[in-house]
C-alpha atoms as a PDB file:
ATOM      1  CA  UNK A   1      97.227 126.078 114.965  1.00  0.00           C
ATOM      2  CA  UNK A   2      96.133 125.405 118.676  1.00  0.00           C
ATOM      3  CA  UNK A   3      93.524 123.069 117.053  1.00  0.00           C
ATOM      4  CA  UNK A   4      96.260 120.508 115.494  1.00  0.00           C
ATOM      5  CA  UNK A   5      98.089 120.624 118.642  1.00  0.00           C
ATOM      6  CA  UNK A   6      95.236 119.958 120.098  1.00  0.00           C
ATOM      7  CA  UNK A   7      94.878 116.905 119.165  1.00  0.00           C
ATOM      8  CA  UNK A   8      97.876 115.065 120.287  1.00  0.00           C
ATOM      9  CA  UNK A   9      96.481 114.994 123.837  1.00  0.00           C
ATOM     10  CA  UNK A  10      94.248 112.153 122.325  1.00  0.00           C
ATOM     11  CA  UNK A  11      96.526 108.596 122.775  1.00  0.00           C
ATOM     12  CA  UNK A  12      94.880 106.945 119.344  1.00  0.00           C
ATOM     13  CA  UNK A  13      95.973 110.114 117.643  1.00  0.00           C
ATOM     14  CA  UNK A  14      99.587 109.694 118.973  1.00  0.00           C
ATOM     15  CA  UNK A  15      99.663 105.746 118.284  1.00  0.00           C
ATOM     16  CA  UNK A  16      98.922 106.195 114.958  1.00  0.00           C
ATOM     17  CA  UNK A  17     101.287 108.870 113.997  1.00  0.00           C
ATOM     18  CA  UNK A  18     104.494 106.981 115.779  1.00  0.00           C
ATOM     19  CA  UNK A  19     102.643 103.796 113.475  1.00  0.00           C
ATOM     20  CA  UNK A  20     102.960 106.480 110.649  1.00  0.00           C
ATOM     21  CA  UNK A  21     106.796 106.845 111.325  1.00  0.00           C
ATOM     22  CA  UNK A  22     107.579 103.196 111.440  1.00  0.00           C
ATOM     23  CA  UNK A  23     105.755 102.047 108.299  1.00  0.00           C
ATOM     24  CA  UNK A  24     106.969 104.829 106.862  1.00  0.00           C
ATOM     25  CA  UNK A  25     110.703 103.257 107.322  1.00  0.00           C
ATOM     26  CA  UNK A  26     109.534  99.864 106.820  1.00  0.00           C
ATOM     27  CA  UNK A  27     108.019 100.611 103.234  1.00  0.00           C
ATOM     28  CA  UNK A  28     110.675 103.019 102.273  1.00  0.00           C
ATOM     29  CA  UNK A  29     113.396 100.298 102.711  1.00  0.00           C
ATOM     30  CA  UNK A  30     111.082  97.477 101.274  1.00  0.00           C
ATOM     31  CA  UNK A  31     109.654 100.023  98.417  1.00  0.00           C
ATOM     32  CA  UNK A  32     112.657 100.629  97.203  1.00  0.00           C
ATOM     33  CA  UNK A  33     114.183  97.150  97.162  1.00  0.00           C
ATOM     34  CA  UNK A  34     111.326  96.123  95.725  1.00  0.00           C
ATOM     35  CA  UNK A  35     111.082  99.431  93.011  1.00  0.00           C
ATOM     36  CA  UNK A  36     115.061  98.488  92.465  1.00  0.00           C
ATOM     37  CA  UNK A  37     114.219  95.068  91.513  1.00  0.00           C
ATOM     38  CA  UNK A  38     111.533  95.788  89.105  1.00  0.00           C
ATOM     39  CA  UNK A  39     108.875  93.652  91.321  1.00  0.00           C
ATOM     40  CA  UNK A  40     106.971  96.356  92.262  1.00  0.00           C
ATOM     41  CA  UNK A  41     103.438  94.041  91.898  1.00  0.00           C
ATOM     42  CA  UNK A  42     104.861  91.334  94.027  1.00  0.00           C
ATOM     43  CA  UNK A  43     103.465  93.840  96.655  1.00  0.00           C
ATOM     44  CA  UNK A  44      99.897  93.952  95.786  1.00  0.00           C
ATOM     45  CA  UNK A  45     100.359  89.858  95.024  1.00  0.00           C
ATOM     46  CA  UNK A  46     101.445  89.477  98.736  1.00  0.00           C
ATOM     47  CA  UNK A  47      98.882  91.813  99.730  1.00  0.00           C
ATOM     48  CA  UNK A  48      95.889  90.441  98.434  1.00  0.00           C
ATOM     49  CA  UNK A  49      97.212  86.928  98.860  1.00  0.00           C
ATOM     50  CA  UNK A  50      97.316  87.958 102.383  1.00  0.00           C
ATOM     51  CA  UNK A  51      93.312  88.349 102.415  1.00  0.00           C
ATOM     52  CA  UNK A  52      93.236  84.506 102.400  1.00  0.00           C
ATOM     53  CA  UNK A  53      94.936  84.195 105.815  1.00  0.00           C
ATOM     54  CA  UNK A  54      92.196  86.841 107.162  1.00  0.00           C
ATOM     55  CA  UNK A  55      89.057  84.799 105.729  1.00  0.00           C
ATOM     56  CA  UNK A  56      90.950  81.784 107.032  1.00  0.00           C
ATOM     57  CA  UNK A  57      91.412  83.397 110.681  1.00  0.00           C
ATOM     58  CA  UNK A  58      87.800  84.405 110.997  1.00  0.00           C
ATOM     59  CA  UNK A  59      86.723  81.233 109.963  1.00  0.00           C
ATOM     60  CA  UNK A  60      89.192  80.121 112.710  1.00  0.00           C
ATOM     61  CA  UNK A  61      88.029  82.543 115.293  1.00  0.00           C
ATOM     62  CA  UNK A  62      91.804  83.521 115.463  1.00  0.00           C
ATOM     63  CA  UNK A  63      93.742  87.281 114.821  1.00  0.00           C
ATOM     64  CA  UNK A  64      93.296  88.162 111.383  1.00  0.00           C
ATOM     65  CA  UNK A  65      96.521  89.961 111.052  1.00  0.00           C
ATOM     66  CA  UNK A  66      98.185  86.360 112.383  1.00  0.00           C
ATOM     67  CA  UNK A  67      96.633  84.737 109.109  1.00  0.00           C
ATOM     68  CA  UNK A  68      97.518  87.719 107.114  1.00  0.00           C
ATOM     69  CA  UNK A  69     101.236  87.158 108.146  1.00  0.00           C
ATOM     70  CA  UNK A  70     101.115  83.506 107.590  1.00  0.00           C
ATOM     71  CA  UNK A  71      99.274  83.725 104.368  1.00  0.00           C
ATOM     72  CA  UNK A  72     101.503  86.358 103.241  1.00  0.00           C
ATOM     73  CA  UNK A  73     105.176  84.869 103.836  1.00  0.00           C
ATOM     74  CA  UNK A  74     103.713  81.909 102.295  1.00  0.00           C
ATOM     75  CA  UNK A  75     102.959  83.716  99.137  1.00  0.00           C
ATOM     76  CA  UNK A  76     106.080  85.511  99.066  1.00  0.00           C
ATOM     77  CA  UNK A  77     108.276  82.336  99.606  1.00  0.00           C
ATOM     78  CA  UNK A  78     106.049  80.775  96.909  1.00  0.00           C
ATOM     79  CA  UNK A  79     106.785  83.581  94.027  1.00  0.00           C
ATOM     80  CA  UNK A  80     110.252  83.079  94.479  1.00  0.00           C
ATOM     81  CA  UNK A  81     109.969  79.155  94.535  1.00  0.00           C
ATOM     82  CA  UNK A  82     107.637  79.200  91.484  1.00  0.00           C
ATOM     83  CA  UNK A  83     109.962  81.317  89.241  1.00  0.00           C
ATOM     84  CA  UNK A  84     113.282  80.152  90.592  1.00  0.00           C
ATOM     85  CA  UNK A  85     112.191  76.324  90.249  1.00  0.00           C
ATOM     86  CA  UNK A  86     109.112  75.808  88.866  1.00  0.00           C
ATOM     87  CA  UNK A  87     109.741  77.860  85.748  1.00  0.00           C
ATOM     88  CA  UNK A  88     107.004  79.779  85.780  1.00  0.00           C
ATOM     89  CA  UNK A  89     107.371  83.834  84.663  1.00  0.00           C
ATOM     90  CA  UNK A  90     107.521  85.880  87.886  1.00  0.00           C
ATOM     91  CA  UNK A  91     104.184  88.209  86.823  1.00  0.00           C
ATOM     92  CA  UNK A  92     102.385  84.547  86.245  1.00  0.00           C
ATOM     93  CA  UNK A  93     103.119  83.279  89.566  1.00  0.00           C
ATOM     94  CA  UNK A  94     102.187  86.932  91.097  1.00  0.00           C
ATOM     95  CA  UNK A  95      98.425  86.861  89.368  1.00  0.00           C
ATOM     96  CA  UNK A  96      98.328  83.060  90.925  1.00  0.00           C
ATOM     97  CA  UNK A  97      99.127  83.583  94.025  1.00  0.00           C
ATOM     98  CA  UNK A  98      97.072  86.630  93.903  1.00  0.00           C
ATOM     99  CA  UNK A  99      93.886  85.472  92.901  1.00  0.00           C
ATOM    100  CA  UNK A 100      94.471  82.232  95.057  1.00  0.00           C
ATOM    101  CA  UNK A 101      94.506  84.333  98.512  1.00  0.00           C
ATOM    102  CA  UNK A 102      91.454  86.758  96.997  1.00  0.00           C
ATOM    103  CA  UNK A 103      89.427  83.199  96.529  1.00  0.00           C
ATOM    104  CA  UNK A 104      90.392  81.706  99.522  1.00  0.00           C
ATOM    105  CA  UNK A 105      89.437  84.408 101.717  1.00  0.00           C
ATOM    106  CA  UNK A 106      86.271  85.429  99.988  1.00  0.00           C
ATOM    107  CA  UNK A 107      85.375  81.513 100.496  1.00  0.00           C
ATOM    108  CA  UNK A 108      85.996  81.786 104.333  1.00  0.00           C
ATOM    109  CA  UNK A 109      84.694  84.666 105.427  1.00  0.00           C
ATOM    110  CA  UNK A 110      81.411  83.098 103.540  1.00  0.00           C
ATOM    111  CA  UNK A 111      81.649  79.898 105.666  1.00  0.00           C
ATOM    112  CA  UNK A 112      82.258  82.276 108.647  1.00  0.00           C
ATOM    113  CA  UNK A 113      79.527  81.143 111.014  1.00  0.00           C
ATOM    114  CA  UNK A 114      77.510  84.411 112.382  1.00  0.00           C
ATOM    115  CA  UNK A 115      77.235  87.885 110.581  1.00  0.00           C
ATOM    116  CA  UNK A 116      79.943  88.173 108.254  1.00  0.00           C
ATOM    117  CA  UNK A 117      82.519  90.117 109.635  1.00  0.00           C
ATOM    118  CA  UNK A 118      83.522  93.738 108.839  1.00  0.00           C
ATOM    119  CA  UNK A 119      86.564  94.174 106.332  1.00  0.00           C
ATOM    120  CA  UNK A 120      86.232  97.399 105.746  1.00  0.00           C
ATOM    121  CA  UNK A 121      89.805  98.477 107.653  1.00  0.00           C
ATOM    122  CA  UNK A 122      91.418  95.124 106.278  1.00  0.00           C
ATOM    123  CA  UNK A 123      90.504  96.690 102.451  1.00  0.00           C
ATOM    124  CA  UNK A 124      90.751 100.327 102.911  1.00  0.00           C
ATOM    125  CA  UNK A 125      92.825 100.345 106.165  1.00  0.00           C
ATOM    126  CA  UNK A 126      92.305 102.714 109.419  1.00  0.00           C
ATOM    127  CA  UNK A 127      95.458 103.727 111.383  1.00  0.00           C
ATOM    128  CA  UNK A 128      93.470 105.309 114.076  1.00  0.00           C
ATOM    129  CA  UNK A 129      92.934 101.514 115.457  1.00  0.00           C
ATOM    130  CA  UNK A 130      96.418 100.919 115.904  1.00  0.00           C
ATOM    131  CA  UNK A 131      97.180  99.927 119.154  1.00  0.00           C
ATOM    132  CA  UNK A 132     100.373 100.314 121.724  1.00  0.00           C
ATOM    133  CA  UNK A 133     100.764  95.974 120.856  1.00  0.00           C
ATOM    134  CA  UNK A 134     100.676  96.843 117.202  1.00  0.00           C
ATOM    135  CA  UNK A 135     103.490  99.724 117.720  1.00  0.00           C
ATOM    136  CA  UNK A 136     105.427  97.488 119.380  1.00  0.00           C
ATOM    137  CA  UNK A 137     105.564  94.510 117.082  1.00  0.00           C
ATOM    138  CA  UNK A 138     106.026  97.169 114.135  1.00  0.00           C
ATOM    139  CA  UNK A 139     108.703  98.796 116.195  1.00  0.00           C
ATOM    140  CA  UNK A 140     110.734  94.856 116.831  1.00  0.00           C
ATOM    141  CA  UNK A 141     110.872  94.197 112.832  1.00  0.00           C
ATOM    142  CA  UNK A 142     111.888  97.865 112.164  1.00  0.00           C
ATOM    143  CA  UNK A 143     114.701  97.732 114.406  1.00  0.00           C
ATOM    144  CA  UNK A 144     115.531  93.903 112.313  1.00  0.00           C
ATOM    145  CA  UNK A 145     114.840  95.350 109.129  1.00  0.00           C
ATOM    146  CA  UNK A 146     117.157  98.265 109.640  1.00  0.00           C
ATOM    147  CA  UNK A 147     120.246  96.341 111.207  1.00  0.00           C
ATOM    148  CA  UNK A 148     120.011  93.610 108.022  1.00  0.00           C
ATOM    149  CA  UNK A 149     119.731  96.144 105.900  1.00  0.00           C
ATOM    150  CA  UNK A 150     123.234  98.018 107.408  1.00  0.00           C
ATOM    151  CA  UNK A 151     125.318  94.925 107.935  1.00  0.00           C
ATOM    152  CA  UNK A 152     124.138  93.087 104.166  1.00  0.00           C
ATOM    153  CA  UNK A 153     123.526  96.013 102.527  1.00  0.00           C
ATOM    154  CA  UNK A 154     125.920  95.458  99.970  1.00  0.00           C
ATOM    155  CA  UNK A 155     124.204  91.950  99.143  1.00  0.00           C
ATOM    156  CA  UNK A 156     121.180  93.470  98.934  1.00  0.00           C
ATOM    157  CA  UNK A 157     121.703  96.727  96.690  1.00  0.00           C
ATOM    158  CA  UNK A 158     123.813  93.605  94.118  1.00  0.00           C
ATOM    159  CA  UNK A 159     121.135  91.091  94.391  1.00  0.00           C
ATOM    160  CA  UNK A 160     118.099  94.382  94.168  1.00  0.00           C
ATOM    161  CA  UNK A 161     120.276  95.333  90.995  1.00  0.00           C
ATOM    162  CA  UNK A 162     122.213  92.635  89.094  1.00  0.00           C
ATOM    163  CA  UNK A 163     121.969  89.370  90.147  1.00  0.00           C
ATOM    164  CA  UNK A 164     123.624  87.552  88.038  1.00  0.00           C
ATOM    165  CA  UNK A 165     126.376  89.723  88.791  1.00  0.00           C
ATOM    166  CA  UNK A 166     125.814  88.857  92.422  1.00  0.00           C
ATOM    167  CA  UNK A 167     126.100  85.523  91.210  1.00  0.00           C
ATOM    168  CA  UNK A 168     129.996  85.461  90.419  1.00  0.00           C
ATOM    169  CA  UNK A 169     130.533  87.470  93.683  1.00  0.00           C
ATOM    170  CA  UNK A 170     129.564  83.741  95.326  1.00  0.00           C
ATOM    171  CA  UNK A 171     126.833  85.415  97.103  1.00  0.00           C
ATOM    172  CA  UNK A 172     124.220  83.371  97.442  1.00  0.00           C
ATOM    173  CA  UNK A 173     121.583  85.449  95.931  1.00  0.00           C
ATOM    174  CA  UNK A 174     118.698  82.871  96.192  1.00  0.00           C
ATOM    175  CA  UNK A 175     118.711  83.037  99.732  1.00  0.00           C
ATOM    176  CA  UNK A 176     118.804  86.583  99.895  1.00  0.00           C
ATOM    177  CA  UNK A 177     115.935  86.854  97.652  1.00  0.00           C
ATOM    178  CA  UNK A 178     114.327  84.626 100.041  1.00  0.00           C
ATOM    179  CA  UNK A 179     115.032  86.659 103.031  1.00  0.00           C
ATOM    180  CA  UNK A 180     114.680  89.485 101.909  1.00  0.00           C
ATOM    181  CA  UNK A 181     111.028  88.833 100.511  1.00  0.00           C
ATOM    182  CA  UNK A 182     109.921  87.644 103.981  1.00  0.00           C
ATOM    183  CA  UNK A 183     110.377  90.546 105.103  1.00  0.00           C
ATOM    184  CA  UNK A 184     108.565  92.612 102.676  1.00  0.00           C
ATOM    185  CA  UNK A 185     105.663  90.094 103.177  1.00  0.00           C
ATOM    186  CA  UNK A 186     105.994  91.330 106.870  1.00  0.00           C
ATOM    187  CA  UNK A 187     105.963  95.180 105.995  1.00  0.00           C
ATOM    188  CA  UNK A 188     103.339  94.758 104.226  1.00  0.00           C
ATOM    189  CA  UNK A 189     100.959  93.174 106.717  1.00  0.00           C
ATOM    190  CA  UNK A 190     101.978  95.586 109.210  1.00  0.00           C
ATOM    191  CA  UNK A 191     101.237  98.641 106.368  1.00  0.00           C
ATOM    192  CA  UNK A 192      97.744  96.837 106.364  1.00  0.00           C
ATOM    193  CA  UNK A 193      96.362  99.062 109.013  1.00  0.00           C
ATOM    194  CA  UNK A 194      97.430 101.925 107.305  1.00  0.00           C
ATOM    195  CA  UNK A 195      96.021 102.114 103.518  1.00  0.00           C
ATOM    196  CA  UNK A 196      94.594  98.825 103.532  1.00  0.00           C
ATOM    197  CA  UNK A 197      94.635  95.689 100.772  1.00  0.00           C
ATOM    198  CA  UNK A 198      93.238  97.899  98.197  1.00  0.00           C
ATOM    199  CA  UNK A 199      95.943 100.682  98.881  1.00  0.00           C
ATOM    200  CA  UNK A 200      98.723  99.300 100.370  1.00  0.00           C
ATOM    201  CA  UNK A 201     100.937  99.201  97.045  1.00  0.00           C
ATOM    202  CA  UNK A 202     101.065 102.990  96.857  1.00  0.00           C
ATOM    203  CA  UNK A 203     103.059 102.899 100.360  1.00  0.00           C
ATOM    204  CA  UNK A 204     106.144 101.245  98.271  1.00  0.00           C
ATOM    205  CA  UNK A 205     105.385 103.006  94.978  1.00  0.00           C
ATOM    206  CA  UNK A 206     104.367 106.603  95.536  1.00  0.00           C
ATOM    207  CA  UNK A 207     107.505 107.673  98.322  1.00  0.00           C
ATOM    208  CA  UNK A 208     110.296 106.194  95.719  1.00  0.00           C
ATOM    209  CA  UNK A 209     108.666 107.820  92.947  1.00  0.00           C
ATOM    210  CA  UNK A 210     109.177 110.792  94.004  1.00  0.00           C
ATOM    211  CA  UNK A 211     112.326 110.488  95.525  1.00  0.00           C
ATOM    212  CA  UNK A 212     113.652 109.347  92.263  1.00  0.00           C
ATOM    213  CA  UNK A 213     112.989 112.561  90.844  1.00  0.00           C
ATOM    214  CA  UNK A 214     115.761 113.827  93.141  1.00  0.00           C
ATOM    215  CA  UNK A 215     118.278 110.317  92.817  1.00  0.00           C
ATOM    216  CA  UNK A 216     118.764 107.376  91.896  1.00  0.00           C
ATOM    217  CA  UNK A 217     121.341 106.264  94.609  1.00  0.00           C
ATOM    218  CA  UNK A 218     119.710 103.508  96.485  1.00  0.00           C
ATOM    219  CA  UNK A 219     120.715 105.089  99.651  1.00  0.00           C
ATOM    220  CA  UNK A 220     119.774 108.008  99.423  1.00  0.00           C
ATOM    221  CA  UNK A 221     116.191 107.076  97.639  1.00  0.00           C
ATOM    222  CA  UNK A 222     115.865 104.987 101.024  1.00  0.00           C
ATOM    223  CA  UNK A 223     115.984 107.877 103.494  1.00  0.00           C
ATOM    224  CA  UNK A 224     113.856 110.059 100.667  1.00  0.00           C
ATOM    225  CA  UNK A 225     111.234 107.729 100.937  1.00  0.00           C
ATOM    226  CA  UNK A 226     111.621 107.556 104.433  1.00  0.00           C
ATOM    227  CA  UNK A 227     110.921 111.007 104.595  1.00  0.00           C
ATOM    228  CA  UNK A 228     108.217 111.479 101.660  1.00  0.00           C
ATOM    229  CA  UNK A 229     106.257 108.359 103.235  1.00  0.00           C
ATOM    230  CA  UNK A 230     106.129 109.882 106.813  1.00  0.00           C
ATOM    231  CA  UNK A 231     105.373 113.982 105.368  1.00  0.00           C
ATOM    232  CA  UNK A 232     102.466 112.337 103.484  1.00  0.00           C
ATOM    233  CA  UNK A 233     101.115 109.763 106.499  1.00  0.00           C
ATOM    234  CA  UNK A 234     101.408 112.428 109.388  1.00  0.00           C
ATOM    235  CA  UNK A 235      99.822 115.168 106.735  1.00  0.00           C
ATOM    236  CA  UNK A 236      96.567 112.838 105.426  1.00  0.00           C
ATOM    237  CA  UNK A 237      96.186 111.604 108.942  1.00  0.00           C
ATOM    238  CA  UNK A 238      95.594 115.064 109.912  1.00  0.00           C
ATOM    239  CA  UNK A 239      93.570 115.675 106.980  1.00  0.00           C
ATOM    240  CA  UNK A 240      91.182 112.515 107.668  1.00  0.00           C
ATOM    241  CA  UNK A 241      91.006 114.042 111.315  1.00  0.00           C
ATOM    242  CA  UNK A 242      89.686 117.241 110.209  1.00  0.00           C
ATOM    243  CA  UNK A 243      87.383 116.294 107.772  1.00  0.00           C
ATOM    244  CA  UNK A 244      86.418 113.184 108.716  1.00  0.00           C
ATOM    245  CA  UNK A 245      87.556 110.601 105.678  1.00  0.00           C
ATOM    246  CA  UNK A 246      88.988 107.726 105.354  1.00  0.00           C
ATOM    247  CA  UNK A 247      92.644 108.041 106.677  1.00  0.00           C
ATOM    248  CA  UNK A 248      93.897 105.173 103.746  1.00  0.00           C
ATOM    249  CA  UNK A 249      92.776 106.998 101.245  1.00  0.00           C
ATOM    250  CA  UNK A 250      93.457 110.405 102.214  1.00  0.00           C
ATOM    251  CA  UNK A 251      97.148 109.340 102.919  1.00  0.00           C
ATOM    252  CA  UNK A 252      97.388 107.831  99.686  1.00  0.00           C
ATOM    253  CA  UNK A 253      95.857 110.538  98.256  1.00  0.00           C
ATOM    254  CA  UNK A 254      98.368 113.040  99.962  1.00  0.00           C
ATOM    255  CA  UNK A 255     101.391 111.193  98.879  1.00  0.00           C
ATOM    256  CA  UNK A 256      99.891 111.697  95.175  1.00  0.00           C
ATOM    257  CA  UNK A 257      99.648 114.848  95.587  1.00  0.00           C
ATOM    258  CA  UNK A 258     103.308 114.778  97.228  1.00  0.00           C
ATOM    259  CA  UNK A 259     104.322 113.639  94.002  1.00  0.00           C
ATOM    260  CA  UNK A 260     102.162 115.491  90.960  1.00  0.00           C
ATOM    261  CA  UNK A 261     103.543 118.825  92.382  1.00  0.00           C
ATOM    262  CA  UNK A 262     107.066 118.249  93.007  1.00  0.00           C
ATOM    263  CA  UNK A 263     107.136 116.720  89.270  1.00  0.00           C
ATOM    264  CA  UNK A 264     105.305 119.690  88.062  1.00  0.00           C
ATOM    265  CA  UNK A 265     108.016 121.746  89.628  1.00  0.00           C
ATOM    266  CA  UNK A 266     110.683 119.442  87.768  1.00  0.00           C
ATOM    267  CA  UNK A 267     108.850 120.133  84.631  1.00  0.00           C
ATOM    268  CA  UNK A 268     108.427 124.091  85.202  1.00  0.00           C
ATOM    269  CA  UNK A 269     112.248 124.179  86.011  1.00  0.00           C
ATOM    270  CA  UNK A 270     113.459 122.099  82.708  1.00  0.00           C
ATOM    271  CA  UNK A 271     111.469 124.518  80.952  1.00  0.00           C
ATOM    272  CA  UNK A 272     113.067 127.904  82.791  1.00  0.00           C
ATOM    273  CA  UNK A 273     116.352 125.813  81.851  1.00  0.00           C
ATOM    274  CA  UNK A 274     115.625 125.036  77.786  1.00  0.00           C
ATOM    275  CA  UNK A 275     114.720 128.796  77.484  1.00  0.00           C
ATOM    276  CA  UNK A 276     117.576 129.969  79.105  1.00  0.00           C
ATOM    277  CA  UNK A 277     120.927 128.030  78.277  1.00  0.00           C
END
């Protein structure tokens, strides 16, 4: 026990577990917009569109996570432009903008002049490399994220849930939608550092999973996943600590893990319940 305290005297140890806490937010309020609305790949299309703003920074000599964020509110502005206008099937205009980004970046970092670059924490993430700048930025669009999300959350939870409903309210659900996926395209850059391309769609998956096996409110789902995301990123970063792995995917791993045994629980307790009516 004096061992895990231990470690808190170390400040990269500390800076990643307060980034743990605010991506856990972020993606629990994204996640479960994003699980509400069905759209739960537009995160790994954002994501991995993303990876053409890296290859396009390094090219540049610029901050990858600036191209990230550019390439990704791009992408996430164009899904919802592409299958509001263009008529093209959300999914299609997902795997487009998807494999557009991968291309893109693999083409850059290529032309990259010098010894390709190091992507291992852009594809499998690292959150012991956040730094106090990083915690801050994340810290300024939680604080935005979570006052939108209390004074429109009403227009949200219609739009995340029937639009066309929405509709004859005379909200105007196309610029929520808008909104609304900028932001996500934001949380997910930021989550990034923490899981990585390759693993960042489990941070807006995994949490609401499991917190739908306990509701379905949206509220309610929101601070679950809150919760779930952080008990899974504090525990795997301690675990990756310890036994020296890759924090991504032991947090990822964790939050699995999270969820097989509190849905084996679910199942052992229907069965306790059909055997005795």
């Amino acid at each position: 026990m004096q061992d895990i305290f231990s470690i808190f005297q170390y400040s990269f140890f500390t800076n990643a577990l307060i980034a743990g806490l605010l991506t856990s937010i972020l993606a629990g309020i994204a996640g479960t917009y994003i699980v509400s609305r069905k759209i739960v790949f537009i995160s790994g299309g954002i994501t991995h569109a993303s990876f053409g703003g890296i290859g396009l920074a390094y090219f540049l000599g610029l901050n990858p996570f600036l191209g990230a964020a550019v390439f990704a509110i791009l992408s996430a502005v164009g899904i919802e432009w592409t299958t509001n206008k263009a008529n093209i099937r959300e999914d299609s205009a997902i795997a487009i903008l998807w494999s557009l980004g991968m291309a893109i970046g693999i083409i850059f970092v290529f032309l990259t002049p010098g010894y390709a670059p190091n992507l291992m924490s852009f594809l499998f993430g690292n959150i012991l490399t956040v730094s106090t700048t990083d915690i801050l930025y994340m810290l300024v669009l939680c604080i935005i994220v979570c006052i939108c999300i209390v004074v429109f959350y009403r227009p949200i939870l219609y739009t995340a849930f029937d639009a066309e409903y929405a509709k004859t309210t005379h909200l105007n659900t196309t610029l929520i939608k808008y909104i609304t996926a900028i932001f996500v395209a934001l949380t997910i850059v930021f989550s990034i550092r923490i899981a990585g391309i390759i693993l960042v769609l489990s941070l807006f998956t995994i949490p609401q999973a499991t917190a739908s096996i306990f509701t379905h409110d949206f509220k309610k789902m929101i601070f679950l996943s809150i919760g779930i995301g952080f008990i899974g990123i504090s525990t795997g970063l301690i675990g990756s600590y310890y036994f020296n792995l890759p924090s991504g995917a032991i947090i990822i791993f964790t939050l699995i893990l999270i969820w097989a045994l509190i849905k084996a629980g679910e199942k052992i307790r229907n069965l306790i319940n059909a055997d005795n009516p």
